[in-house]
C-alpha atoms as a PDB file:
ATOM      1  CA  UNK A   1       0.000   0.000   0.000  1.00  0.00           C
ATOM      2  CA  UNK A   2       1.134   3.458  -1.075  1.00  0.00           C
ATOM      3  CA  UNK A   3       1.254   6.671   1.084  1.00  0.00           C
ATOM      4  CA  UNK A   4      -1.429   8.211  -1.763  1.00  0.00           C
ATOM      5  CA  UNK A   5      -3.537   4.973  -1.054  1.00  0.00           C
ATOM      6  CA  UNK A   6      -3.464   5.156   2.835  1.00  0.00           C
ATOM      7  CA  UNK A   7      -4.460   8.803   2.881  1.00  0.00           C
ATOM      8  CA  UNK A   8      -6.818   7.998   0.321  1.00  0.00           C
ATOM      9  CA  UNK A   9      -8.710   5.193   2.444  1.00  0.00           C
ATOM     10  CA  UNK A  10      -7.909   7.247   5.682  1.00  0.00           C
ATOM     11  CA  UNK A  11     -10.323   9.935   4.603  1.00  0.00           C
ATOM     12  CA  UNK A  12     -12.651   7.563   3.045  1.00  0.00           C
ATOM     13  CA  UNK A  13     -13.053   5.774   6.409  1.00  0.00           C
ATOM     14  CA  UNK A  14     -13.263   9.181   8.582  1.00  0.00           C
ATOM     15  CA  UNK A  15     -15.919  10.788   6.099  1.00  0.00           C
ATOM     16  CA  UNK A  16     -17.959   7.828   5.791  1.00  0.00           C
ATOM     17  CA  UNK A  17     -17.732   6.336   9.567  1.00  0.00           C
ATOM     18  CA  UNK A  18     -19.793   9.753  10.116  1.00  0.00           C
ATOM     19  CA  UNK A  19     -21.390  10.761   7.057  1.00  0.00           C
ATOM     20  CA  UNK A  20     -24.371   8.758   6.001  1.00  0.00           C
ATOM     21  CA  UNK A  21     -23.430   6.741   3.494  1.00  0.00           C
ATOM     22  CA  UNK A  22     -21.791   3.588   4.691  1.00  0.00           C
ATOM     23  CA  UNK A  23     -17.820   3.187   5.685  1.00  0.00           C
ATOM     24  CA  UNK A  24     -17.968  -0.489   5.273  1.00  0.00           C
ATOM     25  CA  UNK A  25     -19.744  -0.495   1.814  1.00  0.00           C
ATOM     26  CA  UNK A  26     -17.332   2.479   0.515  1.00  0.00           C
ATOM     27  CA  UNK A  27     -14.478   0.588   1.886  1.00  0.00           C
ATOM     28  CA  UNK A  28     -15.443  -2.509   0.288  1.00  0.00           C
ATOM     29  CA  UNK A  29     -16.204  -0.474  -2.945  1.00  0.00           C
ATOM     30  CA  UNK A  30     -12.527   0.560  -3.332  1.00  0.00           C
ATOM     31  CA  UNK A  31     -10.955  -2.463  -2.191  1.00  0.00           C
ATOM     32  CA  UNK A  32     -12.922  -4.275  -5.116  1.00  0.00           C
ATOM     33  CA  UNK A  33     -11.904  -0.978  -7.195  1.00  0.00           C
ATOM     34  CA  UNK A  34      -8.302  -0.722  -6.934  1.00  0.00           C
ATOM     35  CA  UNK A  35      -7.726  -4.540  -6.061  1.00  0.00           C
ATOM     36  CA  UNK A  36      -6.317  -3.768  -2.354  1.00  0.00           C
ATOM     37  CA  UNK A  37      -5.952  -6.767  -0.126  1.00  0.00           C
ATOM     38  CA  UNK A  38      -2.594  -6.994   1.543  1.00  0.00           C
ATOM     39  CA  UNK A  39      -2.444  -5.594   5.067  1.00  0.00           C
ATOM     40  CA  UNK A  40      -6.076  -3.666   4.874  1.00  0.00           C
ATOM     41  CA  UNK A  41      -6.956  -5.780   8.062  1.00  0.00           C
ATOM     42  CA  UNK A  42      -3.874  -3.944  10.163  1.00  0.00           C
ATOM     43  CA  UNK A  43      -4.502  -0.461   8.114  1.00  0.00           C
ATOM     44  CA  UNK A  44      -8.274  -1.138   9.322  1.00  0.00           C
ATOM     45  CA  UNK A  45      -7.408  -1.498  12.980  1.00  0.00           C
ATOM     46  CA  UNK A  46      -5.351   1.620  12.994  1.00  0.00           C
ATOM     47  CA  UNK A  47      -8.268   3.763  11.185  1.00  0.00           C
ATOM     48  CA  UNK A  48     -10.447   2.648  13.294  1.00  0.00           C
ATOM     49  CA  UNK A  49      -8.697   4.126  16.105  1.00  0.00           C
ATOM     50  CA  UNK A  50      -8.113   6.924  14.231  1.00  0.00           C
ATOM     51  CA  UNK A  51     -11.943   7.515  13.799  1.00  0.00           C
ATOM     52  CA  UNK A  52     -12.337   6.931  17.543  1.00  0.00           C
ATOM     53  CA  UNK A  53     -10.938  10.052  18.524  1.00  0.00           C
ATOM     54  CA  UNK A  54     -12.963  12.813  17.302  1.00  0.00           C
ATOM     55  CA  UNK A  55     -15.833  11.491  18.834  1.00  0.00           C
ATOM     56  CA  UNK A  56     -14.066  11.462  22.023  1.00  0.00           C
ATOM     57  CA  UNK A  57     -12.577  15.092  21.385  1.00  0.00           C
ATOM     58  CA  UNK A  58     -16.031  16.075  20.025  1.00  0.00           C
ATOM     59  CA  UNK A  59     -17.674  14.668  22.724  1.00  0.00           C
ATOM     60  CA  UNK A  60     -15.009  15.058  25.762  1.00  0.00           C
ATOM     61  CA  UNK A  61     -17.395  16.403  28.570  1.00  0.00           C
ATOM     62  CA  UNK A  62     -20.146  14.221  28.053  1.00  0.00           C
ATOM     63  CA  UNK A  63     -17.574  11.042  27.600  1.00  0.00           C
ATOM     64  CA  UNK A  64     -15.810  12.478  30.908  1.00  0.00           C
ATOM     65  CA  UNK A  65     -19.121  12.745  32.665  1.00  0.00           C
ATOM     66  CA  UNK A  66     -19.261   8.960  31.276  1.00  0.00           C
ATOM     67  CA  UNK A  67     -16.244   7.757  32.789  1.00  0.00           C
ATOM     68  CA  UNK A  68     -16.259   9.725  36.250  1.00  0.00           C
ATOM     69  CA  UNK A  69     -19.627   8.614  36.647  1.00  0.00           C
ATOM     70  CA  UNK A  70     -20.361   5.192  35.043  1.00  0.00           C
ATOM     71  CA  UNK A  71     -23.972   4.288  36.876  1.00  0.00           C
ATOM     72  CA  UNK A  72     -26.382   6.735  34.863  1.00  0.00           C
ATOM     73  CA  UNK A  73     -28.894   6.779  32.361  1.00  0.00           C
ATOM     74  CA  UNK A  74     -26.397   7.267  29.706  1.00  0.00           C
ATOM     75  CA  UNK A  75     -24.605   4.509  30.359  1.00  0.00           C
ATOM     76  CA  UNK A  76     -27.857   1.938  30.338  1.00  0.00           C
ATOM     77  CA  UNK A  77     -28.875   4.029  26.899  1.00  0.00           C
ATOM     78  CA  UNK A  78     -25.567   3.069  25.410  1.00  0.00           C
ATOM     79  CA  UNK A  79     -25.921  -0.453  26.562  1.00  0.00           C
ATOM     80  CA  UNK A  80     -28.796  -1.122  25.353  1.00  0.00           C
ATOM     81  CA  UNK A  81     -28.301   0.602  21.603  1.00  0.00           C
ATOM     82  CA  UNK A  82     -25.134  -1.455  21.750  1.00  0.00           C
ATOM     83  CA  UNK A  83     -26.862  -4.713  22.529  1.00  0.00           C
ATOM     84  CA  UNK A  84     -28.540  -5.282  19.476  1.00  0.00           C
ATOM     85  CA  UNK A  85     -25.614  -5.171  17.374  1.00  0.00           C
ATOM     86  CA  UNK A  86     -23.767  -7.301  19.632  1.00  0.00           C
ATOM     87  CA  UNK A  87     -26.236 -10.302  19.296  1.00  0.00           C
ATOM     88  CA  UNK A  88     -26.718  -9.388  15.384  1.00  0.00           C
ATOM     89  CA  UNK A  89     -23.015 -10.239  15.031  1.00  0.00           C
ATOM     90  CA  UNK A  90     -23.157 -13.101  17.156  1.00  0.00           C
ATOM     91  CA  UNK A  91     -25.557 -14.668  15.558  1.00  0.00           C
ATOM     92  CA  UNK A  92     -25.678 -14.033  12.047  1.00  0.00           C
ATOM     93  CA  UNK A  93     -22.110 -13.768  11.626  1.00  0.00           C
ATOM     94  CA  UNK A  94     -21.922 -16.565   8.547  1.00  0.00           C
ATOM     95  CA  UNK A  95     -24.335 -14.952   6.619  1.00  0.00           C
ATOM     96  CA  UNK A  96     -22.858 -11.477   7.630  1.00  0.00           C
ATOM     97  CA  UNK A  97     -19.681 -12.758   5.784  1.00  0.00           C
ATOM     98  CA  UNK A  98     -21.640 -14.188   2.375  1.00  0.00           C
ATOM     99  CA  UNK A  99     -22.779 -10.508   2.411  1.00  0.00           C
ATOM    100  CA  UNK A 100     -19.381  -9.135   2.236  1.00  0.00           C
ATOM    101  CA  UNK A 101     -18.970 -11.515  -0.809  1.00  0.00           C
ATOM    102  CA  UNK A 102     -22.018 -11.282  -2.908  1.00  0.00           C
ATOM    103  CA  UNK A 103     -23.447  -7.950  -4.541  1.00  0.00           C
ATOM    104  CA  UNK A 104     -25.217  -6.909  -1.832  1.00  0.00           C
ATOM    105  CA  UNK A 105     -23.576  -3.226  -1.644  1.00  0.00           C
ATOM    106  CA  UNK A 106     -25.564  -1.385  -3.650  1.00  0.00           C
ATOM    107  CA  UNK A 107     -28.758  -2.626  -2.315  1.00  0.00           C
ATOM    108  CA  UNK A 108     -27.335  -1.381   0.946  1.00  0.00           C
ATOM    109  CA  UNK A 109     -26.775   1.580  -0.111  1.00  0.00           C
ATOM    110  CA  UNK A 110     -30.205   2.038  -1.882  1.00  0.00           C
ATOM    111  CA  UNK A 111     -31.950   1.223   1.756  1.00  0.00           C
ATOM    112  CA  UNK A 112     -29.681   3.725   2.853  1.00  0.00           C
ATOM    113  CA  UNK A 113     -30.692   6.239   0.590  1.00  0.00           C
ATOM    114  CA  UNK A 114     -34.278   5.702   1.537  1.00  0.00           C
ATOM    115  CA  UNK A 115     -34.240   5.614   4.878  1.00  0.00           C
ATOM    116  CA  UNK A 116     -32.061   9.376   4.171  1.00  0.00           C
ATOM    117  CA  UNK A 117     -34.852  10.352   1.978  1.00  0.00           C
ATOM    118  CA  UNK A 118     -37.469   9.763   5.051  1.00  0.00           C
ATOM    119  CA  UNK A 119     -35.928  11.094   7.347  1.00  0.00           C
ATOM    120  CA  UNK A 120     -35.557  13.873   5.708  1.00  0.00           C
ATOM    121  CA  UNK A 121     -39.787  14.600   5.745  1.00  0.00           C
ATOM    122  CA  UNK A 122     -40.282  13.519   9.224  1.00  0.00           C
ATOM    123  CA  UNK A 123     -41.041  16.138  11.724  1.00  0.00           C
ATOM    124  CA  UNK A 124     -38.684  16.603  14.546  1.00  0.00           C
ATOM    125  CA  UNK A 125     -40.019  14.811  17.487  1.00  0.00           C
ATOM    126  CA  UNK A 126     -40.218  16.663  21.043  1.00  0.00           C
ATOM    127  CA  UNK A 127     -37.414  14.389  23.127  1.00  0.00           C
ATOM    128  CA  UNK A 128     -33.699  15.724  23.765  1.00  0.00           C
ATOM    129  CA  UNK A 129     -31.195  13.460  24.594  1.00  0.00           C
ATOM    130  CA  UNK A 130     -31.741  13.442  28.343  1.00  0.00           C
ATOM    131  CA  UNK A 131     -34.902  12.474  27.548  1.00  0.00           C
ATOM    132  CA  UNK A 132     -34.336   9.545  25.461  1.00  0.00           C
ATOM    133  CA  UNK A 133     -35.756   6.446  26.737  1.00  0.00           C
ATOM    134  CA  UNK A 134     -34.908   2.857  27.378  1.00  0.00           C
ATOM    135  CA  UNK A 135     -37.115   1.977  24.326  1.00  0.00           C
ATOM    136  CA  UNK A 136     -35.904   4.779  22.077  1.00  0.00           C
ATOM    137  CA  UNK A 137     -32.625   3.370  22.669  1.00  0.00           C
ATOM    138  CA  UNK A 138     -33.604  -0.399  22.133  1.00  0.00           C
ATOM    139  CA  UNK A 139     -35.685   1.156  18.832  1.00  0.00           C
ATOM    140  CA  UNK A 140     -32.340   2.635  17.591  1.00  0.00           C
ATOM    141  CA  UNK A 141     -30.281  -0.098  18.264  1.00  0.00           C
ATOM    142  CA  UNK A 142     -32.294  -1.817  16.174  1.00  0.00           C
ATOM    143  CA  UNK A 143     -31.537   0.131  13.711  1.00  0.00           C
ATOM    144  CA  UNK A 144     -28.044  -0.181  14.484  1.00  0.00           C
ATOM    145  CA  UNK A 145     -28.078  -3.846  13.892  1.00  0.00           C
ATOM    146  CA  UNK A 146     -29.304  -3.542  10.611  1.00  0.00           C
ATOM    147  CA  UNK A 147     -26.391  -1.510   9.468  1.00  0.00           C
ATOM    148  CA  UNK A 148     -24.089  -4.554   9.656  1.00  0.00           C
ATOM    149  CA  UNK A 149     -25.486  -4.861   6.042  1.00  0.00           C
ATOM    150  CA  UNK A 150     -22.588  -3.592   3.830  1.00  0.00           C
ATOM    151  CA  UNK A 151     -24.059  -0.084   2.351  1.00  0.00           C
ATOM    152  CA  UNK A 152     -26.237   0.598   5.224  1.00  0.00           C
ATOM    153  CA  UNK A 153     -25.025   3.709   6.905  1.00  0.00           C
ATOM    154  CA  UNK A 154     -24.818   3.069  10.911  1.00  0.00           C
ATOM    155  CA  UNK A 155     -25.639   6.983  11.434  1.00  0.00           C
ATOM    156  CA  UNK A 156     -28.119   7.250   9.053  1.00  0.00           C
ATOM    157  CA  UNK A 157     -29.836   4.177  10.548  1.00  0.00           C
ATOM    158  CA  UNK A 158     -29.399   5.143  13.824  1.00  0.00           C
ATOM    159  CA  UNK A 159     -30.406   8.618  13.571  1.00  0.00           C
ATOM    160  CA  UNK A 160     -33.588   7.714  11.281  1.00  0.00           C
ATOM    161  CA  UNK A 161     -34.361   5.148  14.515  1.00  0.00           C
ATOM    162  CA  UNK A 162     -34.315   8.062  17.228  1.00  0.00           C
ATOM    163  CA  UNK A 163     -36.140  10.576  14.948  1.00  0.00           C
ATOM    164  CA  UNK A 164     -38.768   7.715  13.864  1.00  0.00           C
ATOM    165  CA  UNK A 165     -38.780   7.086  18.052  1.00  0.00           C
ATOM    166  CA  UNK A 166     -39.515  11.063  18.586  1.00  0.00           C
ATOM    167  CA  UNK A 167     -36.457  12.426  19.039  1.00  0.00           C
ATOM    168  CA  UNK A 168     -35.593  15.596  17.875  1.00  0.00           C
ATOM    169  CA  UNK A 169     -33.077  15.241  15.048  1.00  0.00           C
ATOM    170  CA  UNK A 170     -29.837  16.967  16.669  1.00  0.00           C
ATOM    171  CA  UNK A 171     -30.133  15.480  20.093  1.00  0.00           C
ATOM    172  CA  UNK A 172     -30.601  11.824  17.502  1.00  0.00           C
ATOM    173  CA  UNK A 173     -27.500  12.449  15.844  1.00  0.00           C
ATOM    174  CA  UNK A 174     -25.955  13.138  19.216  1.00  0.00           C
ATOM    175  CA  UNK A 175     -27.023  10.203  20.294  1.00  0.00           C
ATOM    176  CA  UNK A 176     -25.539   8.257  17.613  1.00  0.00           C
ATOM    177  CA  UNK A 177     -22.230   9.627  17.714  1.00  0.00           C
ATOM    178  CA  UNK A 178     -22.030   8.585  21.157  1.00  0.00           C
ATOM    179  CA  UNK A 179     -23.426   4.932  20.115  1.00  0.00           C
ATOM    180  CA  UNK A 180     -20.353   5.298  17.687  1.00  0.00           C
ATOM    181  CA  UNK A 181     -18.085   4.624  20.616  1.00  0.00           C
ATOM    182  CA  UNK A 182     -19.172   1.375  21.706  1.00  0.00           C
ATOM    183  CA  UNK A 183     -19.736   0.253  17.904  1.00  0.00           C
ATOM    184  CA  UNK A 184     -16.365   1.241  16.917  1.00  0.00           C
ATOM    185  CA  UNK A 185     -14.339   0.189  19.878  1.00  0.00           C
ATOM    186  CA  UNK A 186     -15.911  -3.412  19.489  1.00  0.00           C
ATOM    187  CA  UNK A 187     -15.064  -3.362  15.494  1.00  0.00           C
ATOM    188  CA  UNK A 188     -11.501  -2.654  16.494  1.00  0.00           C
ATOM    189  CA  UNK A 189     -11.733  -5.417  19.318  1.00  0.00           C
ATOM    190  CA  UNK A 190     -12.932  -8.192  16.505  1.00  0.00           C
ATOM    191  CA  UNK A 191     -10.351  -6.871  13.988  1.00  0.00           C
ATOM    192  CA  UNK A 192      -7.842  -7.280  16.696  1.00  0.00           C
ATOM    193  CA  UNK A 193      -8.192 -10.307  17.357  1.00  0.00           C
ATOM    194  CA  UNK A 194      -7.458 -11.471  13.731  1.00  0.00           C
ATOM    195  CA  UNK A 195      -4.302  -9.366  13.824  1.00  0.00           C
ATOM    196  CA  UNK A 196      -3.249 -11.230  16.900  1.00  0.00           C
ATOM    197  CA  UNK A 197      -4.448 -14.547  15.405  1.00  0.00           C
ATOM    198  CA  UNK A 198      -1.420 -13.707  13.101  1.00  0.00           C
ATOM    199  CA  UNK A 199      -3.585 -13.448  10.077  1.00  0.00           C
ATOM    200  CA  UNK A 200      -1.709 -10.155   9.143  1.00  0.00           C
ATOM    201  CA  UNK A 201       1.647  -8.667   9.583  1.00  0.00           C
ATOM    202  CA  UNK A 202       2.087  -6.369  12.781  1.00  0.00           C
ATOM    203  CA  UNK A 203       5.228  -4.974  11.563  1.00  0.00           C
ATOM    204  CA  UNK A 204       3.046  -2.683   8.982  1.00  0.00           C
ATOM    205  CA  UNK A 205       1.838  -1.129  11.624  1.00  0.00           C
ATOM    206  CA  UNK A 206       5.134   0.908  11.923  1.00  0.00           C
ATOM    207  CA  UNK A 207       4.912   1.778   8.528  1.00  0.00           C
ATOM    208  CA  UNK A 208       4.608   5.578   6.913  1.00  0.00           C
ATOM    209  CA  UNK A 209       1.677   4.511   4.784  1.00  0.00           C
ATOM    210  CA  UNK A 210      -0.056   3.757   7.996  1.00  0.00           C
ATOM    211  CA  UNK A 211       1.097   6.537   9.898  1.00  0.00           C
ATOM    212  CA  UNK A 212      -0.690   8.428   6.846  1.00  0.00           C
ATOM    213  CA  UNK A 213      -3.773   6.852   6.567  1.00  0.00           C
ATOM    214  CA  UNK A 214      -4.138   7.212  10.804  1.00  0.00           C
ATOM    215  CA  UNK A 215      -3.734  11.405  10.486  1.00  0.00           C
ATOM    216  CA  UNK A 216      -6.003  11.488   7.376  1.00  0.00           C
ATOM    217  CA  UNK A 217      -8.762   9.159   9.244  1.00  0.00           C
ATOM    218  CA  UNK A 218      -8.234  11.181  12.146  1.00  0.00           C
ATOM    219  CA  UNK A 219      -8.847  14.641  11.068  1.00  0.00           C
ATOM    220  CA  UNK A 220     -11.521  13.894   7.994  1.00  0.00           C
ATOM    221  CA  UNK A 221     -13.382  12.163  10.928  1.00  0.00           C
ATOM    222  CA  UNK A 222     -13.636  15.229  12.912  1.00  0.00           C
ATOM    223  CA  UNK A 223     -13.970  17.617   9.990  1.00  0.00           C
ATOM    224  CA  UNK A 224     -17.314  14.824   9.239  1.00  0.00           C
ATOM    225  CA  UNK A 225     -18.583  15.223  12.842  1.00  0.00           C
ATOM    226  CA  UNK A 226     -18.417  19.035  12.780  1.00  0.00           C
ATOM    227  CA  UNK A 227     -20.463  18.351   8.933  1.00  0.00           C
ATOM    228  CA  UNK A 228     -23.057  16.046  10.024  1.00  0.00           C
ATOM    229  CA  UNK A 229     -23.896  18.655  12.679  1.00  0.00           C
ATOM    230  CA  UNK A 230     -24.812  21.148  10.246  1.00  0.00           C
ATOM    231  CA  UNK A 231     -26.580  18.998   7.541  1.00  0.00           C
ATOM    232  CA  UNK A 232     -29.165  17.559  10.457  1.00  0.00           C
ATOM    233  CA  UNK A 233     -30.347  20.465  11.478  1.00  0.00           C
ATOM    234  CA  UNK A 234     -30.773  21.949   7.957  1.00  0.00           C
ATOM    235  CA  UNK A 235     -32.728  18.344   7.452  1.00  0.00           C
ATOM    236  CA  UNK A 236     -30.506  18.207   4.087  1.00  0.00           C
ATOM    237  CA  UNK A 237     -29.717  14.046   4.425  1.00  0.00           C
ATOM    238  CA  UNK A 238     -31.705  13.950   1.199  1.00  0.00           C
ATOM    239  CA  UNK A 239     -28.545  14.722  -0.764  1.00  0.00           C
ATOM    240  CA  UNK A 240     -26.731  12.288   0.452  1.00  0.00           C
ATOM    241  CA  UNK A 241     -29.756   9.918  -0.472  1.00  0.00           C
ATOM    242  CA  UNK A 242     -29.181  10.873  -4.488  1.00  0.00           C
ATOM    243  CA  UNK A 243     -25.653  10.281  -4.388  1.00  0.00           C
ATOM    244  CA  UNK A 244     -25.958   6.986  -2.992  1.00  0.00           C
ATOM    245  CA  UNK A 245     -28.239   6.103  -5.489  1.00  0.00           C
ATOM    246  CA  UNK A 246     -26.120   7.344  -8.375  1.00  0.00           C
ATOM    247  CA  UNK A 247     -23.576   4.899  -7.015  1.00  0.00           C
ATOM    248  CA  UNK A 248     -25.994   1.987  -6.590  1.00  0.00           C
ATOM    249  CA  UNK A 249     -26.851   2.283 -10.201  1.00  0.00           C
ATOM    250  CA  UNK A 250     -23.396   2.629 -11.397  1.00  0.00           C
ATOM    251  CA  UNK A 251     -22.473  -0.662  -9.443  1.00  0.00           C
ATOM    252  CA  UNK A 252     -25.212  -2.512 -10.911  1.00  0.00           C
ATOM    253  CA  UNK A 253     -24.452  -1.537 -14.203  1.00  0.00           C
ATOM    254  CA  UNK A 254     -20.799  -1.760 -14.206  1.00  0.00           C
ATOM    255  CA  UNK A 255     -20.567  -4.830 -11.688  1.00  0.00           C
ATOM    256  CA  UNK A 256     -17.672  -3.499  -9.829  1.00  0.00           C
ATOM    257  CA  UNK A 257     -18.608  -5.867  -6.726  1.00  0.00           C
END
């Protein structure tokens, strides 16, 4: 892997962990693109890291607040979205995998585009996010689960399940950026554990290419935080909707998966 290439999928992976529109599908759609395969299970690990740390920088009082005080309702909300996922994983991890294989993306990122294009019209619902409740955060969960499909967007799922649930559209996305933490720290977790399994080569870890693709991950992550904030509350997901629907017909056409 080049330093061009690792920058390249570093901002690919910060823009689209955030953004609506599917990091594992885009991923995937460049990998399949550009025929990369050796060490993008390390480079994964270490931009997934990377993405883990605006979210924390974004989010530092409320994630302090977390960790000084780990028995409140926050907590039990994160649990719970998290839950769903976890089980998901568990128990549909086979046919998780034949997904990754067959040419599923861009029906993944057509239900994506939908659920963008609805959530869009829906009215923002009353509840902040100190007022979410145990089933809001089950309902969005849910949601959360679903977005193990490659091409469905984990914040656009998750933020069309709070919104859906009656909660008002910024204090959703909030919601689901803090969701992100759990969800990203246990993608890193399952990735490491491959890496350790000695599937891949540790030593690339100490490589410039990396070291690249960390900083680019890192920053287009928090520049796509800072983004998503903006295009919520403007109720503007719509446009993200048409673009992924460009690409969904381009992929069927062209068969690039």
């Amino acid at each position: 892997m080049t330093i061009f290439e690792a920058i390249i999928l570093g901002v690919l992976q910060g823009f689209t962990e955030f953004l609506p529109i599917s990091s594992s599908g885009h991923l995937l759609l460049v990998q399949r693109l550009f025929g990369l395969e050796e060490g993008l299970l390390t480079f994964s690990v270490v931009v997934h890291i990377a993405t883990f740390i605006p979210v924390l920088v974004v989010y530092y009082d409320r994630v302090k607040s977390l960790v000084r005080n780990p028995l409140q309702k926050m907590t039990l909300l994160l649990f719970l979205g998290t839950l769903p996922t976890v089980i998901a994983a568990l128990v549909f991890s086979d046919f998780i995998d034949e997904l990754f294989t067959g040419n599923f993306l861009a029906w993944g990122f057509i239900l994506t585009a939908v659920i963008m294009i609805i959530t869009d019209k829906l009215k923002d619902g009353p509840k902040n996010t100190d007022e979410i409740t145990w089933k809001d955060a089950v309902a969005v969960g849910l949601m959360q689960a679903v977005a193990i499909i490659p091409g469905v967007s984990r914040s656009g799922a998750t933020i069309f399940g709070g919104v859906v649930r009656g909660v008002e559209r910024k204090s959703a996305l909030h919601y689901s950026f803090l969701l992100s933490i759990p969800a990203i720290a246990g993608a890193t977790v399952l990735e490491l554990r491959h890496v350790f399994a000695g599937h891949t080569d540790l030593d690339m870890i100490f490589t410039l290419p990396v070291a690249a693709g960390f900083l680019a991950a890192m920053v287009s992550g928090y520049l796509a935080i800072k983004l998503m904030l903006r295009i919520v509350a403007a109720c503007r997901l719509r446009y993200f909707a048409y673009y992924l629907i460009v690409v969904s017909v381009l992929i069927l056409l062209f068969e690039v998966v």
